[in-house]
Protein backbone atom coordinates (compact mmCIF):
# COMPACT_ATOMS: atom_id res chain seq x y z
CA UNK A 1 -28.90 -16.28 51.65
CA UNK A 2 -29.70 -19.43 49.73
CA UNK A 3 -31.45 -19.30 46.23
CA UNK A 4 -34.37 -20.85 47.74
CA UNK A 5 -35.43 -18.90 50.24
CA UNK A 6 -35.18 -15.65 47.33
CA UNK A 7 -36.99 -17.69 45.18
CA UNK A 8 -39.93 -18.30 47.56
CA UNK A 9 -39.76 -14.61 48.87
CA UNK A 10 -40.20 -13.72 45.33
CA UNK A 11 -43.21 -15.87 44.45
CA UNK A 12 -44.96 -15.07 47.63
CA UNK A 13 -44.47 -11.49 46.93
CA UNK A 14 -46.54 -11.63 43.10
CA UNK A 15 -48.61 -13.45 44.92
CA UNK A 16 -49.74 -11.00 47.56
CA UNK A 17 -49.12 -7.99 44.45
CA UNK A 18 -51.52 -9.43 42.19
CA UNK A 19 -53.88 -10.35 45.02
CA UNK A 20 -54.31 -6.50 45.46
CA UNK A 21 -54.12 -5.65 41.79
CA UNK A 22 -55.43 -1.54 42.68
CA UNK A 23 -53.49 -1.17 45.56
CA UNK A 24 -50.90 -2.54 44.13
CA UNK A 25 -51.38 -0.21 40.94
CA UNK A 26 -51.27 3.08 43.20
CA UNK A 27 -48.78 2.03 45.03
CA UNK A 28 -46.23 2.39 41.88
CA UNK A 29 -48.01 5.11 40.41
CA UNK A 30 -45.56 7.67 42.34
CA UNK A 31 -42.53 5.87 40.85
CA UNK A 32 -44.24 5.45 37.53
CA UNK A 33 -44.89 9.01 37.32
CA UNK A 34 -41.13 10.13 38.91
CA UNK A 35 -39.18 8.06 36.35
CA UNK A 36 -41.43 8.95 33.23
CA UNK A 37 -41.19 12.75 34.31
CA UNK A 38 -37.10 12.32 34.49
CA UNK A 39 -37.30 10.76 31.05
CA UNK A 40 -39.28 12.85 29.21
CA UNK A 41 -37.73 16.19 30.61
CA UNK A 42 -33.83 15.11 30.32
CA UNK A 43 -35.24 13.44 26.67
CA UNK A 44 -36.91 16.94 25.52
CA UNK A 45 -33.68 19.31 27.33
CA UNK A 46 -31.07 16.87 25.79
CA UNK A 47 -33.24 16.95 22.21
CA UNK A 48 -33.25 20.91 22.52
CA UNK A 49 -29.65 20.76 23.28
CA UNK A 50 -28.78 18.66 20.12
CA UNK A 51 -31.22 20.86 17.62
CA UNK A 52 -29.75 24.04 18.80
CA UNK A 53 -25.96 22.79 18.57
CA UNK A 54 -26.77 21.22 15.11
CA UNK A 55 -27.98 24.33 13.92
CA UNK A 56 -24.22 26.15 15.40
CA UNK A 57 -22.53 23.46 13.82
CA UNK A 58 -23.90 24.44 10.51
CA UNK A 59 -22.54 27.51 10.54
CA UNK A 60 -19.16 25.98 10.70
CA UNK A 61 -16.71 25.60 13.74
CA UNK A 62 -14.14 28.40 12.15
CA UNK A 63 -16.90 31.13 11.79
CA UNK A 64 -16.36 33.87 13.79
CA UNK A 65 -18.90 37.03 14.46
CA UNK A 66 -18.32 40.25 15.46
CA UNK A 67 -21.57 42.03 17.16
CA UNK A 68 -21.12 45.70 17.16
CA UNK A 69 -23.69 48.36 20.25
CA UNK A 70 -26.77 49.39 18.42
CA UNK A 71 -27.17 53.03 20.45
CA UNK A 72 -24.74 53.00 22.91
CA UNK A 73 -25.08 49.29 24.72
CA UNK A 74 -21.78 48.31 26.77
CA UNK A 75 -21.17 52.22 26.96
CA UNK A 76 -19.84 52.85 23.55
CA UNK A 77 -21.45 55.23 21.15
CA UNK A 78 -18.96 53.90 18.57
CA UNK A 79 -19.05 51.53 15.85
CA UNK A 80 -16.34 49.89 13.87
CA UNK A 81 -16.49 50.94 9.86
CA UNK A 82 -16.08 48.18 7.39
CA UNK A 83 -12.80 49.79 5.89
CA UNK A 84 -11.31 48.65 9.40
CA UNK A 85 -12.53 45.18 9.56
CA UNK A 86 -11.19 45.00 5.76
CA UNK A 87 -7.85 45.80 6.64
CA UNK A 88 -7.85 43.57 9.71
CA UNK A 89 -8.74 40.76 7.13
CA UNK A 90 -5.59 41.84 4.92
CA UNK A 91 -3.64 42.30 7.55
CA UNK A 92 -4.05 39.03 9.44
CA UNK A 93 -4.38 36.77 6.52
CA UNK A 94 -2.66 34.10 8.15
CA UNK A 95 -5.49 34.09 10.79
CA UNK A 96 -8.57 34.79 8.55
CA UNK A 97 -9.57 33.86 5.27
CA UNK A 98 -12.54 35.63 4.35
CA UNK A 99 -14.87 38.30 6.13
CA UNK A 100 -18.95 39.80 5.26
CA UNK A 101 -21.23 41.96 6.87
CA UNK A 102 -24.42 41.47 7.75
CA UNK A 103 -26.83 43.47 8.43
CA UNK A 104 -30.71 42.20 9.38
CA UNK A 105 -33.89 43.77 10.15
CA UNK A 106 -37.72 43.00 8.69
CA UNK A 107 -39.64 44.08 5.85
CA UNK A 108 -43.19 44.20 4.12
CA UNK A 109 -42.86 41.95 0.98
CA UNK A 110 -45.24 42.13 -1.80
CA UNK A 111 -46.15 40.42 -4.46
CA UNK A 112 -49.33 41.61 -6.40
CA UNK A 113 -52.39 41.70 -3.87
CA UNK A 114 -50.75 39.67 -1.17
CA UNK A 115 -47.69 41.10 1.32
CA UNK A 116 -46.16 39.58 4.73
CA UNK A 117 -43.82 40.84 6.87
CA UNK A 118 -40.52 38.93 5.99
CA UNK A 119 -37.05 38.47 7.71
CA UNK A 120 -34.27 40.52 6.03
CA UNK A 121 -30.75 39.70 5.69
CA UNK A 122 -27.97 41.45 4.08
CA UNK A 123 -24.70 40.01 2.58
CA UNK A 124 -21.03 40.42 1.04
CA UNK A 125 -20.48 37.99 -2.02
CA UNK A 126 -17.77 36.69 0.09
CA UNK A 127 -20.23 34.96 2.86
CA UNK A 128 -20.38 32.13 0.51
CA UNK A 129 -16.63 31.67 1.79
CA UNK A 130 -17.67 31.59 5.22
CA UNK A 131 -20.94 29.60 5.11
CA UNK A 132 -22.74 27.76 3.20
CA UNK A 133 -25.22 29.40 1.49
CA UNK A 134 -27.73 26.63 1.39
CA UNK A 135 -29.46 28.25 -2.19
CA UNK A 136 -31.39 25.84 -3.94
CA UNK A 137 -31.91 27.58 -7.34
CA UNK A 138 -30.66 29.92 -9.17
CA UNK A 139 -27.66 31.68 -7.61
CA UNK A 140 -26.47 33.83 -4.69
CA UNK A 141 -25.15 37.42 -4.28
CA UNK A 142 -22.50 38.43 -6.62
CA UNK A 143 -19.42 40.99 -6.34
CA UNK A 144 -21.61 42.45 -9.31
CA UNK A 145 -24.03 43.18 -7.52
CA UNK A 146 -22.30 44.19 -4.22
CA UNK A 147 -20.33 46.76 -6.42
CA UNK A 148 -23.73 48.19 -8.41
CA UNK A 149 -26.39 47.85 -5.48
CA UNK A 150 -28.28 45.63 -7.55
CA UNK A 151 -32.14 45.37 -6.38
CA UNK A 152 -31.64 41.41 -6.78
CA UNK A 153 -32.66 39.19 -3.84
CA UNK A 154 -32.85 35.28 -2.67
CA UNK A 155 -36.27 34.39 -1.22
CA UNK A 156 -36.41 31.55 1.34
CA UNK A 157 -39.15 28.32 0.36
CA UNK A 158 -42.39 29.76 2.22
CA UNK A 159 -42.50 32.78 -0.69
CA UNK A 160 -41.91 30.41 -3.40
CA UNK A 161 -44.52 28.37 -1.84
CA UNK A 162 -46.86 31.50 -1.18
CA UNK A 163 -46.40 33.61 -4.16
CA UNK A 164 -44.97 31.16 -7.08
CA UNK A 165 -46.60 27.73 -6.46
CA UNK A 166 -45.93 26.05 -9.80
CA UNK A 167 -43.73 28.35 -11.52
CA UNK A 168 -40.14 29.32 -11.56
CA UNK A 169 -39.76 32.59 -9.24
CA UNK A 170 -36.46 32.79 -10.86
CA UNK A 171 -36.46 36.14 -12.93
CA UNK A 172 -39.50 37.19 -10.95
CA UNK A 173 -40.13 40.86 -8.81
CA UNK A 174 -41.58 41.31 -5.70
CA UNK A 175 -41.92 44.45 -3.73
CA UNK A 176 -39.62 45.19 -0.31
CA UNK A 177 -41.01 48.08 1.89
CA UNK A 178 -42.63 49.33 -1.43
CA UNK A 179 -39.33 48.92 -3.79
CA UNK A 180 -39.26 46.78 -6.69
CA UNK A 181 -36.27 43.91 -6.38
CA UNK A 182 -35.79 41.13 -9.03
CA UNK A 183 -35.57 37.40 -7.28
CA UNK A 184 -32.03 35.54 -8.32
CA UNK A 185 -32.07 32.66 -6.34
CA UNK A 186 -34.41 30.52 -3.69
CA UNK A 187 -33.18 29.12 -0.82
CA UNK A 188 -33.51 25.49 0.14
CA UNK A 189 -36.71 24.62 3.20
CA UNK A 190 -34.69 25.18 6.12
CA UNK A 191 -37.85 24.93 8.49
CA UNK A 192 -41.51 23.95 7.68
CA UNK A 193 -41.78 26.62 5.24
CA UNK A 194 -44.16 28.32 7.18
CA UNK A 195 -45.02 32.00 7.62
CA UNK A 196 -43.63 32.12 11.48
CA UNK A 197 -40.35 29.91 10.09
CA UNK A 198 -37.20 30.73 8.91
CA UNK A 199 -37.78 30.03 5.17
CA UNK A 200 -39.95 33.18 5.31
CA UNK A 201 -36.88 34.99 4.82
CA UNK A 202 -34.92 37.29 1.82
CA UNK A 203 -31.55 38.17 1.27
CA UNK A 204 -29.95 41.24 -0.65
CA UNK A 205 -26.64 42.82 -1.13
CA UNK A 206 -25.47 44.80 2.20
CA UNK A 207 -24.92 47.95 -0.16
CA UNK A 208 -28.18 47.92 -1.24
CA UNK A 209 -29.13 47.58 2.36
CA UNK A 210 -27.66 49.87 3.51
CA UNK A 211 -29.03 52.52 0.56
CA UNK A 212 -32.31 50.79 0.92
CA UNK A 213 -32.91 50.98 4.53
CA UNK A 214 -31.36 54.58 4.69
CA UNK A 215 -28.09 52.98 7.41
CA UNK A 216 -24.71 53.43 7.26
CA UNK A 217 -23.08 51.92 10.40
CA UNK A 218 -23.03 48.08 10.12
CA UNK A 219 -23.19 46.56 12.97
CA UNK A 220 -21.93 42.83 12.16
CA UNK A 221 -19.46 41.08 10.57
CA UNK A 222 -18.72 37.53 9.69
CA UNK A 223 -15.51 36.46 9.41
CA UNK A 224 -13.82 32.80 8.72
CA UNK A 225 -10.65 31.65 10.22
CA UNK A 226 -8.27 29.60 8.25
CA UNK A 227 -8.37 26.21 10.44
CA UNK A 228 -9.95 25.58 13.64
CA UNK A 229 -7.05 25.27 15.71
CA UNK A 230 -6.42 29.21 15.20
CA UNK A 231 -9.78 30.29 15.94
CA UNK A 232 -8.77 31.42 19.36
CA UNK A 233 -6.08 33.33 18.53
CA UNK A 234 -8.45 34.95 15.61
CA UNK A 235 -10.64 35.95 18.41
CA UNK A 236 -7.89 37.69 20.84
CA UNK A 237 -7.07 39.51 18.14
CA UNK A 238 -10.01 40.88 16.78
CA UNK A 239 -10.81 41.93 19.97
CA UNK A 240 -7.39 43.51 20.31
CA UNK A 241 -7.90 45.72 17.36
CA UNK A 242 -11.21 46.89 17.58
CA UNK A 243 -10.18 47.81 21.64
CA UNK A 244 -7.78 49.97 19.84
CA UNK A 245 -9.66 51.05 17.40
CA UNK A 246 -12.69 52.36 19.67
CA UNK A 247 -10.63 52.92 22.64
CA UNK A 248 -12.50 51.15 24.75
CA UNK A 249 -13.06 47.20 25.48
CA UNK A 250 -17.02 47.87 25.96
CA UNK A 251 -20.04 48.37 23.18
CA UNK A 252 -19.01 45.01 20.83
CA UNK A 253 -18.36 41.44 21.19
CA UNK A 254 -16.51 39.18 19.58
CA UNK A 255 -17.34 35.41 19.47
CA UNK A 256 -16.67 32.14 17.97
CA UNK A 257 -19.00 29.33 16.49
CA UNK A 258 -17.31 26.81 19.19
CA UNK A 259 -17.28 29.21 22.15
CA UNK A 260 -20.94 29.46 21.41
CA UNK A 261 -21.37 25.86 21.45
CA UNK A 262 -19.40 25.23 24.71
CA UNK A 263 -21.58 28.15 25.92
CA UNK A 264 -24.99 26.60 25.46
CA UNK A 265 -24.06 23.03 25.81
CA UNK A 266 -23.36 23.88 29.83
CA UNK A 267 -25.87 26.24 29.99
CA UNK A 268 -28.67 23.31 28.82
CA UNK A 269 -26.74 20.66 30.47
CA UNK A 270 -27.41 22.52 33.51
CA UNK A 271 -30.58 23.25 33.06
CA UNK A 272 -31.36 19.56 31.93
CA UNK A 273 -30.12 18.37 35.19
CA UNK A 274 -32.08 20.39 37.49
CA UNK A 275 -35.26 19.71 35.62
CA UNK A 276 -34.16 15.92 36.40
CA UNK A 277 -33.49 16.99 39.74
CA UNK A 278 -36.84 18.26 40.18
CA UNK A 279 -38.85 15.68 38.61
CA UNK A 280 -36.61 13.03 40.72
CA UNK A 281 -37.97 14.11 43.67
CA UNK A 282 -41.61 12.83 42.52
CA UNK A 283 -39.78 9.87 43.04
CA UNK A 284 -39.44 10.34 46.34
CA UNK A 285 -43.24 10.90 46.95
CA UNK A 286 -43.26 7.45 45.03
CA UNK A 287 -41.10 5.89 47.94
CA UNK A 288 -42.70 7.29 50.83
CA UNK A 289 -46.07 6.00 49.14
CA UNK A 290 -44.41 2.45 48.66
CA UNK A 291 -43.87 2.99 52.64
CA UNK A 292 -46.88 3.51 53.61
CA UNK A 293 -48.99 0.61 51.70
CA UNK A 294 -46.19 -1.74 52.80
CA UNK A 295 -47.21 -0.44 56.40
CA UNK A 296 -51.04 -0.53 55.62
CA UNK A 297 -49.63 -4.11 54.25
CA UNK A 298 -47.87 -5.58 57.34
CA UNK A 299 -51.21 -4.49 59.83
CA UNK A 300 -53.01 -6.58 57.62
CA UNK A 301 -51.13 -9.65 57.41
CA UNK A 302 -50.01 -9.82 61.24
CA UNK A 303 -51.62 -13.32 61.39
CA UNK A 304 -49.88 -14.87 58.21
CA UNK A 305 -46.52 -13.64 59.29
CA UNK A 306 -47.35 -15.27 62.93
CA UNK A 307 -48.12 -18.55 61.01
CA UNK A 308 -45.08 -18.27 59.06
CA UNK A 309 -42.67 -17.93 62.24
CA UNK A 310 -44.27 -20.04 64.13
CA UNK A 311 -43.81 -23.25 61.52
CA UNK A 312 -39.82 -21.94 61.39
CA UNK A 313 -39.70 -18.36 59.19
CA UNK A 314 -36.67 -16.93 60.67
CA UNK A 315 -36.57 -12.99 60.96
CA UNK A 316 -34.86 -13.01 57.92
CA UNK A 317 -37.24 -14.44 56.05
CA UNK A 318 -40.13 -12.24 57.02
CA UNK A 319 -37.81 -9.27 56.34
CA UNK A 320 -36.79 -10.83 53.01
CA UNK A 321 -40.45 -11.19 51.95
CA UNK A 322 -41.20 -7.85 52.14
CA UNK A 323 -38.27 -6.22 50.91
CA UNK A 324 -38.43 -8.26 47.52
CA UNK A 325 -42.55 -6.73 47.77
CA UNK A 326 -41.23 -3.36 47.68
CA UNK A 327 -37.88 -4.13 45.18
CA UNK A 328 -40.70 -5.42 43.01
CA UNK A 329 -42.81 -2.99 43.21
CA UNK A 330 -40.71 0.30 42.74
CA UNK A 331 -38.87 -1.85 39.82
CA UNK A 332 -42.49 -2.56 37.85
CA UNK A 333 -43.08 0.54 38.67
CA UNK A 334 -39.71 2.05 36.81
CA UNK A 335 -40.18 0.01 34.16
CA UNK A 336 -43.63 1.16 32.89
CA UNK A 337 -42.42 4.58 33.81
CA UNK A 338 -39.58 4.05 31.57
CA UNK A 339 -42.32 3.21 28.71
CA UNK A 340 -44.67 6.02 29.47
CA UNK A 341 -41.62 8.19 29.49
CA UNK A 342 -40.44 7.23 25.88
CA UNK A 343 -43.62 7.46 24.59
CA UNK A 344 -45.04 10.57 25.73
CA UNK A 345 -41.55 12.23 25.56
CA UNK A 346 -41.59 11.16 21.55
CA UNK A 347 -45.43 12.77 21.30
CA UNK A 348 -44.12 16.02 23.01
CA UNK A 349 -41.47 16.51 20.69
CA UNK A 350 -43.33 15.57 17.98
CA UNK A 351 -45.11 18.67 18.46
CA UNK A 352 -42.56 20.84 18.95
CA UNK A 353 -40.45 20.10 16.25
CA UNK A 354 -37.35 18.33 18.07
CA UNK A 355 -35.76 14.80 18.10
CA UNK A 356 -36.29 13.65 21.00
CA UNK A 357 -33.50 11.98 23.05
CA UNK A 358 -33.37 10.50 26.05
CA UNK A 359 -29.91 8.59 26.72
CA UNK A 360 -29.93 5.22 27.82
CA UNK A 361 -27.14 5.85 30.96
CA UNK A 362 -30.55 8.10 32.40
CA UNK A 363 -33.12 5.57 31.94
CA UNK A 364 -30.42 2.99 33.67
CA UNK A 365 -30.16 5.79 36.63
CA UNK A 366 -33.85 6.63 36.53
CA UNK A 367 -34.58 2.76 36.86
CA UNK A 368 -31.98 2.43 39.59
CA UNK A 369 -33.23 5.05 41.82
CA UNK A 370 -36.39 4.14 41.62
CA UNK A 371 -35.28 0.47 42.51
CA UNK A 372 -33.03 2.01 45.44
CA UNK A 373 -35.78 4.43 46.42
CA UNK A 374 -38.23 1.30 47.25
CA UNK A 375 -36.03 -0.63 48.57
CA UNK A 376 -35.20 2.41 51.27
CA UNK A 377 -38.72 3.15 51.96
CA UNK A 378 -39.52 -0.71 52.10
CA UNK A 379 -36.86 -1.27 55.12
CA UNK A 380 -39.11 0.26 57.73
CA UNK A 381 -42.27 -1.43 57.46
CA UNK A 382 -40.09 -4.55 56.60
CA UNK A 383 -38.63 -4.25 59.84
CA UNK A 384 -41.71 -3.94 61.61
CA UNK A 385 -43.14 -6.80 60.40
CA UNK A 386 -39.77 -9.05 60.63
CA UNK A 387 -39.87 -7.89 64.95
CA UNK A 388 -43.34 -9.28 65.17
CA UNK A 389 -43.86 -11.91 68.10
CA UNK A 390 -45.63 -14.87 66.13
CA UNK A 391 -47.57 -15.39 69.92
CA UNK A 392 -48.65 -11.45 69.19
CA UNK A 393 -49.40 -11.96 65.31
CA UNK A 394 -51.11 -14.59 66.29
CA UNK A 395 -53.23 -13.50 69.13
CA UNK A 396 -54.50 -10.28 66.68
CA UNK A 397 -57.47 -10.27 64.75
């Protein structure tokens, strides 16, 4: 196949495209809507995936947690007491550094006329040791206040912003399910410092917690191994001990920071491909589409491809001609999708908060299938019109 003969093929095919500009146009809407719908749905699952590990990661790859049944789930009525998960810490020191519990719930919070219901979080002084604590002013938890059940507290940015706006809540009270607590510290805006966000959130001692909100079983710990390359091992044996100490391996679990990142990053890469999968097969409609105008196409021209062969156009030619129609179509067609794609994908996420990010290797194999996909469908009609008798084609109407 000489460059010529490509060349000519290709300007006869623009010709004949922008000679029927709307059929033309819905002809590569399938692809155009195929390729932007694998774009934007790989660019907002791939977006998720990166805002949910980024918010793992900041926990820190050697945290460990330890998730204890709340009423008998996994078929244990038993819970593990913080003396025991103390002396595992002493006891495996070369494994773990540092360990807090944590206990969480919800609570009214007042301040003067105005209340909201507020996320509740409960702490050792030693969680600073095992995360940071992201506090912006002021100060965290202390072993102080651990040991005295201090009514102290850290408020997250939406109550500063609700309750304080231009001045210092530091030294401030507010009210917790009706019980007067003293604010130490704020935290920094981890959200949008909204009411439905995570900044409309307040930590306290866990002993005061556990006074406070009348319960004595804690039901998770935090604990921090020593270096990442003996989190594993941490994890065996935590679930090792508290097997032995509840006598059965049911009713907790025991996971790492990483493990839950491994988890979720197959879990949404999965999920990311079959939403691909699905919006590929738009794609396909696209194809079968490009078939049948390329058809619709060759009935119509019957004449000029009887003129053509009959002044010399080899079979090749006439099947070249069309094939580079339908290569040029489904590839127009993928690009704009690939436009349409970025942009909408970027005004999706813009609404809901993520990055969005769609990776170039899936725009190159969005672009490609759509380029393979009209090329497929274009072979058929291609055919047909490259088998045409020019003393038929010419003889039609």
């Amino acid at each position: 196949m000489n460059f010529s003969k490509l060349s000519q093929s290709f300007k006869m095919s623009i010709k004949s495209i922008l000679g029927n500009k709307g059929r033309s146009a819905l002809t590569m809407l399938g692809i155009i809507i195929g390729v932007a719908s694998v774009i934007i749905l790989t660019g907002i699952g791939n977006g998720a995936t990166s805002s949910i590990t980024d918010s793992l990661s900041s926990l820190g790859t050697k945290m460990i947690t330890v998730s204890m049944s709340r009423g008998g789930w996994g078929g244990s009525t038993r819970t593990i007491s913080l003396s025991d998960m103390q002396k595992f810490l002493e006891e495996n020191g070369e494994l773990v550094e540092a360990m807090s519990p944590a206990i969480s719930g919800s609570v009214l919070l007042k301040h003067g006329s105005e209340n909201t219901t507020a996320m509740l979080s409960a702490y050792d002084s030693s969680y600073t040791d095992i995360k940071d604590s992201n506090v912006e002013t002021g100060r965290f938890i202390s072993e102080y206040d651990v040991k005295n059940r201090a009514y102290v507290c850290i408020v997250g940015s939406y109550i500063v912003k609700e309750y304080f706006s231009g001045i210092s809540p530091i030294g401030q009270t507010i009210k917790l399910n009706g019980t007067q607590f003293k604010i130490v510290g704020t935290y920094k805006e981890l959200g949008d410092s909204s009411e439905n966000s995570s900044d409309n959130a307040v930590t306290i001692p866990y002993t005061t917690a556990m006074r406070f909100l009348k319960n004595k079983n804690i039901t998770s710990f935090y604990f921090n191994a020593t270096s990442e390359e003996v989190v594993d091992t941490a994890v065996s044996e935590l679930k090792a001990y508290i097997t032995k100490k509840l006598g059965t391996d049911s009713g907790f679990n025991v996971a790492s920071v990483a493990e839950m990142l491994d988890t979720i990053n197959e879990i949404m890469g999965t999920l990311t491909a079959m939403l691909a999968g699905i919006a590929a097969i738009s794609l396909i409609v696209g194809g079968i589409g490009i078939m049948n105008i390329m058809t619709v196409s060759v009935s119509e021209r019957i004449r000029e491809i009887g003129i053509r062969k009959a002044i010399g156009a080899r079979t090749t030619d006439i099947l070249l001609q069309f094939l580079t129609e339908s290569a040029i179509l489904s590839s127009m067609g993928g690009v704009v999708g690939i436009i349409i794609g970025i942009a909408l994908g970027k005004f999706v996420c813009s609404f809901i908060n993520i990055q969005f990010a769609a990776q170039f290797k899936m725009i190159f194999v969005a672009f490609t299938f759509s380029l393979f996909i009209g090329i497929f469908f274009g072979i058929a009609p291609a055919k047909k019109a490259a088998k045409l008798h020019p003393i038929d084609a010419l003889r039609s109407e």
